[in-house]
Protein backbone atom coordinates (compact mmCIF):
# COMPACT_ATOMS: atom_id res chain seq x y z
CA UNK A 1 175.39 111.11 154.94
CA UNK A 2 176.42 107.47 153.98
CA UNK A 3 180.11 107.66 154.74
CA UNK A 4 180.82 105.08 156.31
CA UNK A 5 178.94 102.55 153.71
CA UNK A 6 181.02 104.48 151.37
CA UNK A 7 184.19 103.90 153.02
CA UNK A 8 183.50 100.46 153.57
CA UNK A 9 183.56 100.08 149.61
CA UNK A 10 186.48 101.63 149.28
CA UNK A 11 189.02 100.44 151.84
CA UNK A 12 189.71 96.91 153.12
CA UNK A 13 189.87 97.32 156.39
CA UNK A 14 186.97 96.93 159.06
CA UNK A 15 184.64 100.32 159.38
CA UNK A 16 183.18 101.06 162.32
CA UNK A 17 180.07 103.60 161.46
CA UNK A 18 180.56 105.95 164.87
CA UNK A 19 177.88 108.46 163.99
CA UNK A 20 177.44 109.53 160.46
CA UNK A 21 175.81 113.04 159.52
CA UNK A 22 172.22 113.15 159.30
CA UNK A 23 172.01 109.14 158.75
CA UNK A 24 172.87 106.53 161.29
CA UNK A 25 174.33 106.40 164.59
CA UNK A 26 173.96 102.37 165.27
CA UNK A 27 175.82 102.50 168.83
CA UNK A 28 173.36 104.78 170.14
CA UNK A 29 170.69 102.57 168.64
CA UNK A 30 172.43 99.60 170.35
CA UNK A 31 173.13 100.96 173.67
CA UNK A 32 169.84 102.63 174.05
CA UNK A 33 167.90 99.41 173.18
CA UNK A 34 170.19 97.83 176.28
CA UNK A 35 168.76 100.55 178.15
CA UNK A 36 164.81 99.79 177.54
CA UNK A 37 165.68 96.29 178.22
CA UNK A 38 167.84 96.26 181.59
CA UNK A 39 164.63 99.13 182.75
CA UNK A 40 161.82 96.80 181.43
CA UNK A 41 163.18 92.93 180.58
CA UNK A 42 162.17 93.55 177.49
CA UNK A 43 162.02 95.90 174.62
CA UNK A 44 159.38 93.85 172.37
CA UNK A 45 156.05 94.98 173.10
CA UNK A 46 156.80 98.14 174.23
CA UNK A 47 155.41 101.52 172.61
CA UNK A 48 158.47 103.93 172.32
CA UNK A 49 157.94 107.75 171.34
CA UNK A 50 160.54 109.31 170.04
CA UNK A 51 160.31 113.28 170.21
CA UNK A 52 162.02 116.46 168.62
CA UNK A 53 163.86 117.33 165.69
CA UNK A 54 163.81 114.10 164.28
CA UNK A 55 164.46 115.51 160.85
CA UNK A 56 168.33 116.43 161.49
CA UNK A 57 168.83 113.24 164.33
CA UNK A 58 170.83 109.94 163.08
CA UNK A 59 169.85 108.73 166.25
CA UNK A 60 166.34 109.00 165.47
CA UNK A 61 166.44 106.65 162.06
CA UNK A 62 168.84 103.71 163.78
CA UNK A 63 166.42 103.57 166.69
CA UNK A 64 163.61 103.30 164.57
CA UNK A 65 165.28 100.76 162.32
CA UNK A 66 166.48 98.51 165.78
CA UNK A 67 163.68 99.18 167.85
CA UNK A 68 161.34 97.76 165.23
CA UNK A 69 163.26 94.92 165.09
CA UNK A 70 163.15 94.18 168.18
CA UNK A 71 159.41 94.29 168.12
CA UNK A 72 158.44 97.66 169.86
CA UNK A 73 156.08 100.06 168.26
CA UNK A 74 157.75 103.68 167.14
CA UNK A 75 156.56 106.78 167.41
CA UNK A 76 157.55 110.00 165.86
CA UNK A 77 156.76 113.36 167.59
CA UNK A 78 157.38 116.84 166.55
CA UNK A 79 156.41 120.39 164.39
CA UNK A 80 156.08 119.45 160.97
CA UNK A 81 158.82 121.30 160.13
CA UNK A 82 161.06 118.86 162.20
CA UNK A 83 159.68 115.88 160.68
CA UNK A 84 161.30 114.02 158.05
CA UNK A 85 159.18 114.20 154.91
CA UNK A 86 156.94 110.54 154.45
CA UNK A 87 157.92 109.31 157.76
CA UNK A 88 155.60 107.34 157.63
CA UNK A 89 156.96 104.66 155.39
CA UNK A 90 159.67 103.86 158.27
CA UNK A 91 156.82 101.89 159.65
CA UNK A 92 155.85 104.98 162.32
CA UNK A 93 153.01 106.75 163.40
CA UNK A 94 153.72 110.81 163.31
CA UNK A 95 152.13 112.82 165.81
CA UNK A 96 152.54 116.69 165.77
CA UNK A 97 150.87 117.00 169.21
CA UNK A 98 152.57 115.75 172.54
CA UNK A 99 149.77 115.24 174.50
CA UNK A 100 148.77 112.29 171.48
CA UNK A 101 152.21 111.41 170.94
CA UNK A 102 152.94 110.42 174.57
CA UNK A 103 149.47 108.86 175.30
CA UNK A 104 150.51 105.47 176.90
CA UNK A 105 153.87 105.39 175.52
CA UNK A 106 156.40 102.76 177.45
CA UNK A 107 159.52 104.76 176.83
CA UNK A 108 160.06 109.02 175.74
CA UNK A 109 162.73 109.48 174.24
CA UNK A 110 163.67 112.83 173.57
CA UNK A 111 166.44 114.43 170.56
CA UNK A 112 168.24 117.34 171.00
CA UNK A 113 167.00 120.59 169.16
CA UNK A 114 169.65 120.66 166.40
CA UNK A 115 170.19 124.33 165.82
CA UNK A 116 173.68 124.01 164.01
CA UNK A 117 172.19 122.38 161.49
CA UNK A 118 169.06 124.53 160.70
CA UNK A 119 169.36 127.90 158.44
CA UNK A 120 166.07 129.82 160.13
CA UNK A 121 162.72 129.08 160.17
CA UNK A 122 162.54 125.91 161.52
CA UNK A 123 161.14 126.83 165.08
CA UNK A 124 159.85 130.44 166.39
CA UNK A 125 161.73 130.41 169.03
CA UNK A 126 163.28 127.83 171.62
CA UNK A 127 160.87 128.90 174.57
CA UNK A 128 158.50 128.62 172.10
CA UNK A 129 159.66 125.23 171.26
CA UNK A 130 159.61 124.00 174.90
CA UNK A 131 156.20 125.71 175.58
CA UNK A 132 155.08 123.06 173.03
CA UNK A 133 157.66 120.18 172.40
CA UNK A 134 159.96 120.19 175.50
CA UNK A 135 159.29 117.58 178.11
CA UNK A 136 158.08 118.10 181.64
CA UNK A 137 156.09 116.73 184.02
CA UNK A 138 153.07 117.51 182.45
CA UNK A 139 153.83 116.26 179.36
CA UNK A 140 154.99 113.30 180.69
CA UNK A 141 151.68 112.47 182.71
CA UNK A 142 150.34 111.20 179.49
CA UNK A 143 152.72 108.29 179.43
CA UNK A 144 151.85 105.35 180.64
CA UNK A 145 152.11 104.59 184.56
CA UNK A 146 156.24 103.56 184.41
CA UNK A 147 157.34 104.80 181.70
CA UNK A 148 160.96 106.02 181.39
CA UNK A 149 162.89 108.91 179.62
CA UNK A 150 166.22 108.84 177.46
CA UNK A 151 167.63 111.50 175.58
CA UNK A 152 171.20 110.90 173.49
CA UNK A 153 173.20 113.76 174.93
CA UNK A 154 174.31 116.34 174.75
CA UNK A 155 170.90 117.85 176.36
CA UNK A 156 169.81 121.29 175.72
CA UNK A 157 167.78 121.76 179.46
CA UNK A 158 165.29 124.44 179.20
CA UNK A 159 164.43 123.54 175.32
CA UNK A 160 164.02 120.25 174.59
CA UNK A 161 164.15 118.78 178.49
CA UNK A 162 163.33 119.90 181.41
CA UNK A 163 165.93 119.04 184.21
CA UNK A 164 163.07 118.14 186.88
CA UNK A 165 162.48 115.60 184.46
CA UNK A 166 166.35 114.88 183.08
CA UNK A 167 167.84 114.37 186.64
CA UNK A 168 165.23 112.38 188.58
CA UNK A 169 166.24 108.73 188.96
CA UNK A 170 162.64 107.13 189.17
CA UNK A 171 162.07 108.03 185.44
CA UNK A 172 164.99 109.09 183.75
CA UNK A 173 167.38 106.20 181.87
CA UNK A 174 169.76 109.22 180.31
CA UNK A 175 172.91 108.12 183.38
CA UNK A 176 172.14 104.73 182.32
CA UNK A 177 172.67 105.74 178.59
CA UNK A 178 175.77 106.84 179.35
CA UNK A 179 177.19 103.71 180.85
CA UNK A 180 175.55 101.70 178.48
CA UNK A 181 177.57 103.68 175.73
CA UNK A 182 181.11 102.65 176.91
CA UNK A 183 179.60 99.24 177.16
CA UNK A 184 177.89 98.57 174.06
CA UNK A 185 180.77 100.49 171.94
CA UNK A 186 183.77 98.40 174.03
CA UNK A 187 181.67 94.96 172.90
CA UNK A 188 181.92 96.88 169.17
CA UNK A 189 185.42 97.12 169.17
CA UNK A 190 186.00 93.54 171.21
CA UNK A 191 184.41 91.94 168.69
CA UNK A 192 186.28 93.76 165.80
CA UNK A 193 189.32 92.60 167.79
CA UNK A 194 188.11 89.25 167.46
CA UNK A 195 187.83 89.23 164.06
CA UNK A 196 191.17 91.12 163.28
CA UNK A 197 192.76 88.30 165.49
CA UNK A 198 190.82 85.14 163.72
CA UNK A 199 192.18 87.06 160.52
CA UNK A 200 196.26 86.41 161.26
């Protein structure tokens, strides 16, 4: 993690950070944060939970760092064992229960179970996981009246989602996501064009 600061010392051209290990992953900070706001006018305000293996997720840490800036209020939900150590100090609360972590939350956003990346021991089992941590309907009761779901693809249905929940239009913002992607990361490289352009 940190490659693409790295890089950026070391070469002189532009660097675009497109996902980086463990770390960052700003365009799906960016493009998700367009999401909240084209669903709800706003993203300041808002109370966003973000759910899973937040340990392992890049997208986890640039939402938290973006979505605080643009004045909503973070969550982090998950085991213990999926939660980064002091996660706190990222200006969060931490909730290892969903019923607490989703209690009048604005926006669930849920992070894909990140087995590749895990050597054992992490979670029982991945029905065991759902039983506890997946999103359904239930789970999602506790929301606030509104409230939306996202999840960063690629979606593991059955273990972190349920796709009830995943597919239906009035709640779900994850098809939205995914046209918000090839917007927010053409803008990226427009504006990189820009530059390279203003450069000559």
């Amino acid at each position: 993690s940190g490659a693409a600061s790295l890089l950026s010392q070391k070469v002189s051209g532009h660097v675009i950070n497109a996902g980086d290990g463990q770390h960052e992953h700003p365009t799906q900070a960016v493009l998700d944060a367009l999401s909240i706001r084209r669903a709800f006018g706003r993203v300041s305000g808002l109370t966003v939970a973000i759910c899973g293996d937040v340990l392992h997720s890049r997208v986890a840490r640039s939402n938290v760092s973006l979505l605080h800036t643009l004045g909503a209020s973070v969550r982090l939900v998950g085991p213990a064992t999926l939660m980064p150590a002091q996660a706190e100090r990222w200006g969060v609360t931490v909730h290892h229960d969903m019923k607490s972590g989703l209690a009048g939350a604005d926006v669930v956003m849920m992070l894909r179970l990140q087995l590749e990346r895990m050597q054992g021991g992490f979670v029982p089992s991945t029905r065991e996981y759902f039983r506890f941590y997946g999103l359904d309907r239930e789970k999602l009761s506790r929301a606030a009246p509104g409230a939306k779901v996202m999840h960063p693809g690629p979606m593991n249905r059955g273990v972190e989602i349920d796709s009830d929940v995943a597919d239906d239009p009035a709640v779900s913002l994850i098809q939205d996501q995914v046209e918000m992607g090839v917007a927010a990361r053409m803008a990226v490289l427009t504006s990189l064009a820009a530059r390279l352009e203003a450069d000559q």
